[in-house]
C-alpha atoms as a PDB file:
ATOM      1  CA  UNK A   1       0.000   0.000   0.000  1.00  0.00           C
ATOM      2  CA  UNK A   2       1.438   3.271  -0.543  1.00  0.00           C
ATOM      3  CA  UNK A   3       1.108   5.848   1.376  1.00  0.00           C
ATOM      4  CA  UNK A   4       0.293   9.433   0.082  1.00  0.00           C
ATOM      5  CA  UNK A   5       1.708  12.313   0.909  1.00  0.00           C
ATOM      6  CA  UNK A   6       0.639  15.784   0.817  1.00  0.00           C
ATOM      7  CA  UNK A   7       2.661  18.638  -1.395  1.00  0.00           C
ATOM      8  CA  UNK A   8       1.563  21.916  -1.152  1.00  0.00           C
ATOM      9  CA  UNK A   9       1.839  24.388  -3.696  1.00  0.00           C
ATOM     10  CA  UNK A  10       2.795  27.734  -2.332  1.00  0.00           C
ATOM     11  CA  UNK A  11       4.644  29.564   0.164  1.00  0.00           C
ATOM     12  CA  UNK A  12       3.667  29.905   3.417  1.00  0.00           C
ATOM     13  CA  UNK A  13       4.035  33.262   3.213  1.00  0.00           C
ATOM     14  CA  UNK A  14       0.589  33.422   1.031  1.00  0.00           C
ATOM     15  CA  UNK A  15      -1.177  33.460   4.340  1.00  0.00           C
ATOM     16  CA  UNK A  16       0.191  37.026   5.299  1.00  0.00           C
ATOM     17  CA  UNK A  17      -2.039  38.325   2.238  1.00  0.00           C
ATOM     18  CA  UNK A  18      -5.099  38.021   4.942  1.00  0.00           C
ATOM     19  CA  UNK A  19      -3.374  40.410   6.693  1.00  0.00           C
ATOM     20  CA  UNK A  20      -4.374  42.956   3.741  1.00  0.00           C
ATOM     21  CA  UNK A  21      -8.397  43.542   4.542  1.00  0.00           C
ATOM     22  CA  UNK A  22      -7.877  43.150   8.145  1.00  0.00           C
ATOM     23  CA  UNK A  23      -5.329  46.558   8.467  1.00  0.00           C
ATOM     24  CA  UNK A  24      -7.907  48.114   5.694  1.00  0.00           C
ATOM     25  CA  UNK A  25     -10.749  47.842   7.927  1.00  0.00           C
ATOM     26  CA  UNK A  26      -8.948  48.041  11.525  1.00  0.00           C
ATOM     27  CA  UNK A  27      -9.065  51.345  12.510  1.00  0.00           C
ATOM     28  CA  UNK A  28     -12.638  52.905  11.754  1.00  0.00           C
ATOM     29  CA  UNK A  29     -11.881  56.635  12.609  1.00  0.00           C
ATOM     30  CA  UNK A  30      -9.784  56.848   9.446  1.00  0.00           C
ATOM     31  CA  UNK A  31     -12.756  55.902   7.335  1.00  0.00           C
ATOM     32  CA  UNK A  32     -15.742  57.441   9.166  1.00  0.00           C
ATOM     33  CA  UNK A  33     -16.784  60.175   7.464  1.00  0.00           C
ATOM     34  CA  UNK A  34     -19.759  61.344   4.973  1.00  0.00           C
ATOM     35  CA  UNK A  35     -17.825  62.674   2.112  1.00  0.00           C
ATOM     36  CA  UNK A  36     -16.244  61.478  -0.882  1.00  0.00           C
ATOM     37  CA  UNK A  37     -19.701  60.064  -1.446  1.00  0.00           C
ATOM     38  CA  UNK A  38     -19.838  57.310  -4.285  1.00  0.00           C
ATOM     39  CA  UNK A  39     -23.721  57.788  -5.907  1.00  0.00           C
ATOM     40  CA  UNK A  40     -25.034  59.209  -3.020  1.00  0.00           C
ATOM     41  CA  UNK A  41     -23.503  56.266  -0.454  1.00  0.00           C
ATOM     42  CA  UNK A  42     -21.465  57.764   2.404  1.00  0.00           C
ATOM     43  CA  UNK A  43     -17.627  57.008   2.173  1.00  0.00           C
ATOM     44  CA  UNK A  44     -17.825  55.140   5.307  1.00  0.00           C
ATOM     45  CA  UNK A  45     -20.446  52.534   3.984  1.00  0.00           C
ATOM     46  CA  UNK A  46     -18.924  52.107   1.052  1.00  0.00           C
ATOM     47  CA  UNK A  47     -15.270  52.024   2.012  1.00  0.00           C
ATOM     48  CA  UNK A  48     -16.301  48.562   3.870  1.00  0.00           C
ATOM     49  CA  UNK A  49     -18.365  47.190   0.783  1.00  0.00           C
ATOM     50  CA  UNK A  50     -14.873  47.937  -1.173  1.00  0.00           C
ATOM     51  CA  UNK A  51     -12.946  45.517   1.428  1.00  0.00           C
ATOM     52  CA  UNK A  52     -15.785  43.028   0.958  1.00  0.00           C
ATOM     53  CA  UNK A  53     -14.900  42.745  -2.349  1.00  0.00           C
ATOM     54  CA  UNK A  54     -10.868  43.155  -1.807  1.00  0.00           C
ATOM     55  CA  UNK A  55     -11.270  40.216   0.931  1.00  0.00           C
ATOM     56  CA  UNK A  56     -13.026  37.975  -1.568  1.00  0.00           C
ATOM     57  CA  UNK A  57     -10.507  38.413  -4.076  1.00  0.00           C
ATOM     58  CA  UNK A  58      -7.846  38.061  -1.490  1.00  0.00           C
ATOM     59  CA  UNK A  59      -9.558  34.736  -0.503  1.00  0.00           C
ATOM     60  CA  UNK A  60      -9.711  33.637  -3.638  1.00  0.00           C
ATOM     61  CA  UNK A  61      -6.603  34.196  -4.615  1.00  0.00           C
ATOM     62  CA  UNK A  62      -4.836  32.190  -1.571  1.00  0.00           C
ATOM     63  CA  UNK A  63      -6.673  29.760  -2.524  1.00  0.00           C
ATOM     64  CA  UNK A  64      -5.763  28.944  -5.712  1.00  0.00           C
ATOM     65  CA  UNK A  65      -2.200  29.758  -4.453  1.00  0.00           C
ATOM     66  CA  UNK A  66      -2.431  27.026  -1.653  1.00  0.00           C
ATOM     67  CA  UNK A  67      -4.555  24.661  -2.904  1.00  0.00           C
ATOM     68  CA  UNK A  68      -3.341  20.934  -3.084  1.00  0.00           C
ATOM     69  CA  UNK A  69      -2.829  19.809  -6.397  1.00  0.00           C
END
């Protein structure tokens, strides 16, 4: 019987890119505030639907990176 072994793909270093939403969103009193608006939406509310987005593709992309083949 042979036994299987695991072989990852990337780096470990990959994992650091979670780091990337977390210091975008960690301190709120740089992005609360009203103005720029984007079509009418307050900077503040929008700024976090941007990271939503940014952390998906972040997600996504260790993912791919890290995934076993």
């Amino acid at each position: 019987m042979e036994r299987a072994t695991s072989k990852k793909k990337g780096s470990p270093w990959w994992y650091l890119l979670i780091l990337v939403p977390l210091i975008g969103t960690l301190f709120p009193a740089f992005y609360a505030s009203v103005s720029p608006e984007l079509w009418g939406i307050p900077f503040f509310y929008w700024y976090q639907m941007l990271w939503v987005i940014i952390s998906s593709i972040v997600t996504a992309i260790m993912y791919w990176m890290l995934k076993e083949s």
